[in-house]
Protein backbone atom coordinates (compact mmCIF):
# COMPACT_ATOMS: atom_id res chain seq x y z
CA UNK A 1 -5.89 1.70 68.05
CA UNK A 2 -4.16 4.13 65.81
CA UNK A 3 -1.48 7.00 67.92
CA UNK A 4 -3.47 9.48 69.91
CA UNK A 5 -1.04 11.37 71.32
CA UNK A 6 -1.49 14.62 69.00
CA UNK A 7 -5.53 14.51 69.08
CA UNK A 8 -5.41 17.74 70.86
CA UNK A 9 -3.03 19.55 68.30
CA UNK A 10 -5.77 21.36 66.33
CA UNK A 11 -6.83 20.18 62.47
CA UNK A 12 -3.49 18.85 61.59
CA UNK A 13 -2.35 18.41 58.08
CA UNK A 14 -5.90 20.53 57.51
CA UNK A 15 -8.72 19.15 55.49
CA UNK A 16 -7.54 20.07 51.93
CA UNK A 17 -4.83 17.52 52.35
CA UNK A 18 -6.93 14.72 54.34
CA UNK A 19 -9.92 15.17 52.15
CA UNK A 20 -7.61 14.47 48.83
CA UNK A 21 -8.10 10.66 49.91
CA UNK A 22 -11.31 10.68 50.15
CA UNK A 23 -11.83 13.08 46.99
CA UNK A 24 -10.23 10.76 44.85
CA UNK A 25 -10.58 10.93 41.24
CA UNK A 26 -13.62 9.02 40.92
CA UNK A 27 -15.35 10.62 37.69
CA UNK A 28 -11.65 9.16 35.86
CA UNK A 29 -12.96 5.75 38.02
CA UNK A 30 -15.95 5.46 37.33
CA UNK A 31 -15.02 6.26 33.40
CA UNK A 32 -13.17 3.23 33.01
CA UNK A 33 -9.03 4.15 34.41
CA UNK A 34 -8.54 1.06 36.18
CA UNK A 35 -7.88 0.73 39.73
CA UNK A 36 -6.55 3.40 41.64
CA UNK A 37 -3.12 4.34 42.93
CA UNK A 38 -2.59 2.43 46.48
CA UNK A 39 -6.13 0.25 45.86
CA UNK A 40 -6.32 -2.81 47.40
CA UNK A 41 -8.84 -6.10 48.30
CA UNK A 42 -9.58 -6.50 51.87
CA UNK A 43 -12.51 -9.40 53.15
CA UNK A 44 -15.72 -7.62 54.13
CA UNK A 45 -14.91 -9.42 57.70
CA UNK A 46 -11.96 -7.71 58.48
CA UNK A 47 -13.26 -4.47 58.11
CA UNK A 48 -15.38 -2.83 61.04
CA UNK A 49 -17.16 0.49 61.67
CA UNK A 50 -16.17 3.72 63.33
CA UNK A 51 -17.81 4.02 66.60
CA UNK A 52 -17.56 7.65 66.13
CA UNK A 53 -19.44 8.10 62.67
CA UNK A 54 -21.47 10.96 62.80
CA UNK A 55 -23.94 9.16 60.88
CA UNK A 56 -26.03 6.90 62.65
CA UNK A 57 -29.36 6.21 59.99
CA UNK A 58 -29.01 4.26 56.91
CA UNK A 59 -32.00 3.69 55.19
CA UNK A 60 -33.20 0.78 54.34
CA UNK A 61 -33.91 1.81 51.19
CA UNK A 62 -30.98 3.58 50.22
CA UNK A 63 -29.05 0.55 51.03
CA UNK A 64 -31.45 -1.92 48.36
CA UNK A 65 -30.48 0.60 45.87
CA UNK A 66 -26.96 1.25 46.44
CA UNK A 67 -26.15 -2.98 47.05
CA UNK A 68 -28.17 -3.19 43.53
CA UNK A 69 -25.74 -1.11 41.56
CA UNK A 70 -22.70 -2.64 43.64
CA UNK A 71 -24.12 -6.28 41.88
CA UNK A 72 -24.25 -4.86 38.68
CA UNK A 73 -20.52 -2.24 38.46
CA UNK A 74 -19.14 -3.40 41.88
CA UNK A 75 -17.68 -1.04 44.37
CA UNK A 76 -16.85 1.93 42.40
CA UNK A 77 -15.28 4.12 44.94
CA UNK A 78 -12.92 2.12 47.20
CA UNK A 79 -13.12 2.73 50.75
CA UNK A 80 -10.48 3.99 53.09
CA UNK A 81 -9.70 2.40 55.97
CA UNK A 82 -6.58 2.74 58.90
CA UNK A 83 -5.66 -0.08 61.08
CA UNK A 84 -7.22 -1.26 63.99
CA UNK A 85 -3.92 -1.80 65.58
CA UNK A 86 -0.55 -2.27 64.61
CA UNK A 87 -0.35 -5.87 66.16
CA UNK A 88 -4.04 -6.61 64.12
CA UNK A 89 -5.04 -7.73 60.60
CA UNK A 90 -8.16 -6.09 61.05
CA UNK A 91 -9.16 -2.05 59.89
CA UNK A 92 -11.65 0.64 60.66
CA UNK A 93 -13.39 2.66 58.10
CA UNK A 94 -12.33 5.81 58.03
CA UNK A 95 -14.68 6.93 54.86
CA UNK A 96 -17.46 4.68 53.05
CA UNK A 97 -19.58 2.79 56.12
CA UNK A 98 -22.55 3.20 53.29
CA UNK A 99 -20.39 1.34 50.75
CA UNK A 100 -19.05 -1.62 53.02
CA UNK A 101 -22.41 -2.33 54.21
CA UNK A 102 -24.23 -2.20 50.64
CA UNK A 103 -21.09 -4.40 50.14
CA UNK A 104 -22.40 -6.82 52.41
CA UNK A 105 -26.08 -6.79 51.13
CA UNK A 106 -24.60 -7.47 47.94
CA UNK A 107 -22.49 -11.05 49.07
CA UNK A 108 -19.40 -9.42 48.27
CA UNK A 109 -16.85 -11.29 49.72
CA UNK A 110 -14.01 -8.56 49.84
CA UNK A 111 -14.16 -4.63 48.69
CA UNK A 112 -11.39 -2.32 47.66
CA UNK A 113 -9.98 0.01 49.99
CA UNK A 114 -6.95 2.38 50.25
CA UNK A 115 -5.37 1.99 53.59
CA UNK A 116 -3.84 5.44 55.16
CA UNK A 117 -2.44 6.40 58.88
CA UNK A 118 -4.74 8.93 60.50
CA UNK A 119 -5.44 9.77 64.34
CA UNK A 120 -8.58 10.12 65.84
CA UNK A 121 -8.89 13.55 65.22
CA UNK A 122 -8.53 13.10 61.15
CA UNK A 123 -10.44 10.08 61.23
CA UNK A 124 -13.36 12.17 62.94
CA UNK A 125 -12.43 15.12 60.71
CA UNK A 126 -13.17 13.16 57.39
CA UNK A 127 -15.81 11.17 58.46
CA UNK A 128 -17.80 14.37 59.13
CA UNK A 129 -16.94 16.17 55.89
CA UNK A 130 -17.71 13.13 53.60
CA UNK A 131 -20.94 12.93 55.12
CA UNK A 132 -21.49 16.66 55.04
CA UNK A 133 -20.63 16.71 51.20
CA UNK A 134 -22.20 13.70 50.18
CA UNK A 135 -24.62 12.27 51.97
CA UNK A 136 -26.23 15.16 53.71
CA UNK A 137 -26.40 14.48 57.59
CA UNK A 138 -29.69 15.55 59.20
CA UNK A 139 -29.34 18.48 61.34
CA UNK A 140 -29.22 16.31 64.79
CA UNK A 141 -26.15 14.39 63.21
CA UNK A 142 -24.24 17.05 62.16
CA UNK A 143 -24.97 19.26 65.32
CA UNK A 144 -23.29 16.08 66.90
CA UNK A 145 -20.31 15.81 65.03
CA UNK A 146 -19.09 19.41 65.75
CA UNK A 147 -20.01 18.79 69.18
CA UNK A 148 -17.71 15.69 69.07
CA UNK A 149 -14.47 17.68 67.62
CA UNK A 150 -15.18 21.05 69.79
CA UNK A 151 -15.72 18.21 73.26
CA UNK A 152 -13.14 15.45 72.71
CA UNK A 153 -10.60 17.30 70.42
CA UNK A 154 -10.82 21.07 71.93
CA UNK A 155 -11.60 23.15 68.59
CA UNK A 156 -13.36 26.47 68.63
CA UNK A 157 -16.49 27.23 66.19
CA UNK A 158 -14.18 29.91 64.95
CA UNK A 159 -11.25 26.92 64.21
CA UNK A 160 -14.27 24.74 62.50
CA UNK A 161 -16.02 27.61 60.25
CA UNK A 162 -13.25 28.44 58.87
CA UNK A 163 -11.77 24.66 58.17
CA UNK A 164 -14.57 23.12 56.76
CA UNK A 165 -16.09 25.98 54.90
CA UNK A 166 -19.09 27.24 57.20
CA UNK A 167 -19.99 30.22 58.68
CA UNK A 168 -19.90 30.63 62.58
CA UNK A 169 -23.91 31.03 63.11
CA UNK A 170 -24.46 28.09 60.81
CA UNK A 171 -22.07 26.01 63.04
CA UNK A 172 -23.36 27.70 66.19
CA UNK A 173 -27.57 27.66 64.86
CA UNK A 174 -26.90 23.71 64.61
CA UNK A 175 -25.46 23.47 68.07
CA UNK A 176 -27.77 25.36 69.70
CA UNK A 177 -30.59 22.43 68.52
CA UNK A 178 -28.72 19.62 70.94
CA UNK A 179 -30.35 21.94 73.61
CA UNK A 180 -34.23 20.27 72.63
CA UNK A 181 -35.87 17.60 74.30
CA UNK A 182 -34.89 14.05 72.76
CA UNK A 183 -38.43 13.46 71.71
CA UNK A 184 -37.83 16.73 69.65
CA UNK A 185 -34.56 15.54 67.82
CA UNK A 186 -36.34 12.63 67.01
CA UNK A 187 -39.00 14.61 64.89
CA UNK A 188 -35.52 16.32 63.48
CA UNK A 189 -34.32 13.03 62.59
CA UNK A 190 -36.94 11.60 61.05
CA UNK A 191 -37.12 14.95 58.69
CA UNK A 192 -40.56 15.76 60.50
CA UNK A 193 -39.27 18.90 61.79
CA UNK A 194 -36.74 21.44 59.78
CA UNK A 195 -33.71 23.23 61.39
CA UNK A 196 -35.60 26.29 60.88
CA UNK A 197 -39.00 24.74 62.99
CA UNK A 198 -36.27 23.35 65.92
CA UNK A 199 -35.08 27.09 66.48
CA UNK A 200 -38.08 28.67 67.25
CA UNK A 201 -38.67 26.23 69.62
CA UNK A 202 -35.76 26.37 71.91
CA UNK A 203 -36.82 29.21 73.97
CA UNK A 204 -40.37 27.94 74.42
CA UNK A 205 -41.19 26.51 78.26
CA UNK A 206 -42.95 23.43 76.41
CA UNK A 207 -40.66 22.25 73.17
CA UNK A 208 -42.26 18.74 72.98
CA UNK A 209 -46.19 19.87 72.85
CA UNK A 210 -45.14 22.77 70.53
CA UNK A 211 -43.86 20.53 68.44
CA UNK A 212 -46.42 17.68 68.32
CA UNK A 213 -48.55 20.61 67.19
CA UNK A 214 -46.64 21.81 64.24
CA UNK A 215 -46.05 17.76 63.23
CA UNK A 216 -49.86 17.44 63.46
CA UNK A 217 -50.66 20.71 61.54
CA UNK A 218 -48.05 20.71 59.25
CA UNK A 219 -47.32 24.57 60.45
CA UNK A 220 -44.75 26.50 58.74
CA UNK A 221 -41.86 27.86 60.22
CA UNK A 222 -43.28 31.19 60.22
CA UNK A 223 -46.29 29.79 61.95
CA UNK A 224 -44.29 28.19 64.43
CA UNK A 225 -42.11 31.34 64.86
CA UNK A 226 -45.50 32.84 66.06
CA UNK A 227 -46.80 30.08 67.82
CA UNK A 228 -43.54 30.26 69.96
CA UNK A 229 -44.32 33.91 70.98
CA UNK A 230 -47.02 32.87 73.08
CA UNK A 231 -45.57 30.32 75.37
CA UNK A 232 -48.67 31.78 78.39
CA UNK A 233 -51.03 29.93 75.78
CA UNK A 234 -51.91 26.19 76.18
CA UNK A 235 -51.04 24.50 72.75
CA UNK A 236 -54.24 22.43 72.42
CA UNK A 237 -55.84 26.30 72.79
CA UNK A 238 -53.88 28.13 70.18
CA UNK A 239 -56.08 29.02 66.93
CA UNK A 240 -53.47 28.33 63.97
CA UNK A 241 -53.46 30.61 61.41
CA UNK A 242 -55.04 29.58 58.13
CA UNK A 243 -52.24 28.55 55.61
CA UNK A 244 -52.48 30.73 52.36
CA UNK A 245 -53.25 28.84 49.20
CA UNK A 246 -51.36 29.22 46.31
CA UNK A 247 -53.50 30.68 43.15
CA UNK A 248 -54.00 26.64 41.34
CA UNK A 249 -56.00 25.51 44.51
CA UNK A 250 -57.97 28.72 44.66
CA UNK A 251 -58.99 28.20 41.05
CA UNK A 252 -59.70 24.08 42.06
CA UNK A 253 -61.94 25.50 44.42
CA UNK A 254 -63.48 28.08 42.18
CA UNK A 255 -64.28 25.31 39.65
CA UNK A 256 -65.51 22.57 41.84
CA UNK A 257 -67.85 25.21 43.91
CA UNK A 258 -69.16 26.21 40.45
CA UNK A 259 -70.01 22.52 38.92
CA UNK A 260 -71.42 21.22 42.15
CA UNK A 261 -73.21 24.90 43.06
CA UNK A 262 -71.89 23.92 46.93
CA UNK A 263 -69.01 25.50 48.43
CA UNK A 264 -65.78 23.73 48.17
CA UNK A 265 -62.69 24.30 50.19
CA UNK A 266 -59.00 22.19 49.30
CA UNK A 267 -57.08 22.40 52.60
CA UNK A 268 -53.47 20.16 51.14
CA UNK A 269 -51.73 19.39 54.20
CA UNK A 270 -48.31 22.02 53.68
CA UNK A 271 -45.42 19.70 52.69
CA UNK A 272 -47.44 16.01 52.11
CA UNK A 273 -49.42 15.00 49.65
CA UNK A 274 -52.48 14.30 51.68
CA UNK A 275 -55.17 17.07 52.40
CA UNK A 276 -59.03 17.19 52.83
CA UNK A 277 -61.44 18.66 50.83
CA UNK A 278 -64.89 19.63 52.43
CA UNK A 279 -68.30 20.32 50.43
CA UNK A 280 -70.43 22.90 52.31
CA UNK A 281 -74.33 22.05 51.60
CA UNK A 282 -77.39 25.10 52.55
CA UNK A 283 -79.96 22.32 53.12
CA UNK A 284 -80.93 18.40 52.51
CA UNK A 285 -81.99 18.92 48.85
CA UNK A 286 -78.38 20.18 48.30
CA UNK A 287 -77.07 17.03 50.10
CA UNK A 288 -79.25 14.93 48.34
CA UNK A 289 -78.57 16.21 45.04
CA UNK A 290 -74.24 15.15 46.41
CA UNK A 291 -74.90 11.70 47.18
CA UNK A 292 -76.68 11.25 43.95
CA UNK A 293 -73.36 12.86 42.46
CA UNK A 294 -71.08 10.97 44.42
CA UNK A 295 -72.75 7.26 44.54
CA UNK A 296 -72.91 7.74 40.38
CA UNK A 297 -69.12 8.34 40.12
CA UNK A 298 -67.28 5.50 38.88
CA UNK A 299 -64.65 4.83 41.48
CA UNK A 300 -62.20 4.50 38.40
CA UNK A 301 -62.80 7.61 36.89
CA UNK A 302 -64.41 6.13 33.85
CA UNK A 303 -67.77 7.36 32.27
């Protein structure tokens, strides 16, 4: 593996120089310059992962679409890569895991990297700020990262806010969430749950019902703020605040309650697109009069 012995020496050659590698000039690439200073071909086989990417989802998804474009332009952005060893033909990525394995989806048979000499520290360095700046990493993931260069590499918060461009209490906010349940970062992973949600959880004696409840509900993060200030309360007893509606529901409502002379109230689930609309009726000539409205509506809309 590549030298470790200065992995304790602080951020090195600093970011500005070991992110000009990864920043290369790729609107110039993608415009038609030709290959780029240092580019070479290297088979997709002899390429592996780092087992300390920060990232650890790729979507499905965004790997159809990405492998689609690589069929059509190839690889636009080459990869860069260190090697394994210096007794091995065989690299690790240092920047571009998305791109190799899009690569891969796409039959490509080799991609084009730029091969550089980095230590673990760097590698770790750049592999969280290209993810940072390009990919977003969900909060869990980059929470983890800075845990990984403050645990196996000794920085401070101080050392990493001002490096990478943050501020201490966003650094230190993030942290602070590897402190929740796993069940928790899961929800946090899976975008169920914002940063903001996580916070005002991790005082709480009971993280994991609190936030089953506000995945359930679809609570805000005020609402959860406020939920979290009554931790003596059993969840499954807590009245949740109604949700204010914005001013184009409370004129939906207005109209429907006036055509169909019932009460109508649009509850749209905060943040989905789901919801549930419920018809209040006085008496059985009112619901009558609904089914006969209802059971005469075309299903298609059509008159």
């Amino acid at each position: 593996m590549a030298n470790k012995k200065h992995e304790r020496r602080g951020l090195g050659r600093g970011l500005s120089a070991l992110m000009s590698d990864v920043a290369i000039d790729t609107a110039s690439h993608q415009a038609g310059s030709g290959r780029i200073r240092g580019e070479q071909l290297i088979p997709v086989e002899k390429i592996t992962p780092n087992p300390d990417q920060p990232r650890r989802d790729f979507p499905k998804q965004d790997l159809d679409d990405l492998a689609a474009s690589i069929r059509e332009k190839g690889v636009i952005q080459p990869l860069i890569i260190r090697k394994y060893s210096t007794s091995s033909d065989t690299y690790e990525i240092v920047a571009g895991e998305r791109r190799w394995r899009a690569a891969q989806l796409a039959q490509l048979h080799e991609v084009p990297v730029i091969i550089r000499e980095y230590t673990n520290t760097e590698v770790l360095e750049i592999a969280i700020i290209e993810n940072i700046q390009r990919a977003d990493l969900n909060p869990v993931e980059e929470a983890s990262g800075y845990q990984q260069l403050m645990d196996r590499f000794g920085h401070t918060q101080e050392k990493l806010a001002t490096t990478l461009g943050k501020s201490r209490s966003h650094i230190a906010n993030l942290m602070r969430l590897l402190q929740l349940p796993e069940e928790v970062l899961v929800f946090l992973r899976d975008g169920k749950l914002t940063s903001g949600h996580a916070r005002a959880l991790i005082t709480t004696e009971n993280p994991v019902e609190l936030a089953r409840l506000v995945v359930k509900n679809g609570l805000s993060v005020r609402e959860t703020e406020r939920l979290a200030k009554a931790p003596k309360v059993k969840p499954a007893k807590v009245k949740l605040l109604p949700v204010e509606k914005d001013a184009d529901t409370k004129a939906l409502e207005g109209d429907l309650t006036a055509n169909l002379g019932m009460k109508v109230s649009v509850n749209h689930t905060s943040g989905k697109e789901n919801g549930k609309l419920i018809i209040n009726y006085k008496n059985l000539d009112q619901l009558d009069d609904l089914c006969r409205i209802l059971t005469a509506m075309p299903l298609d809309g059509s008159k």
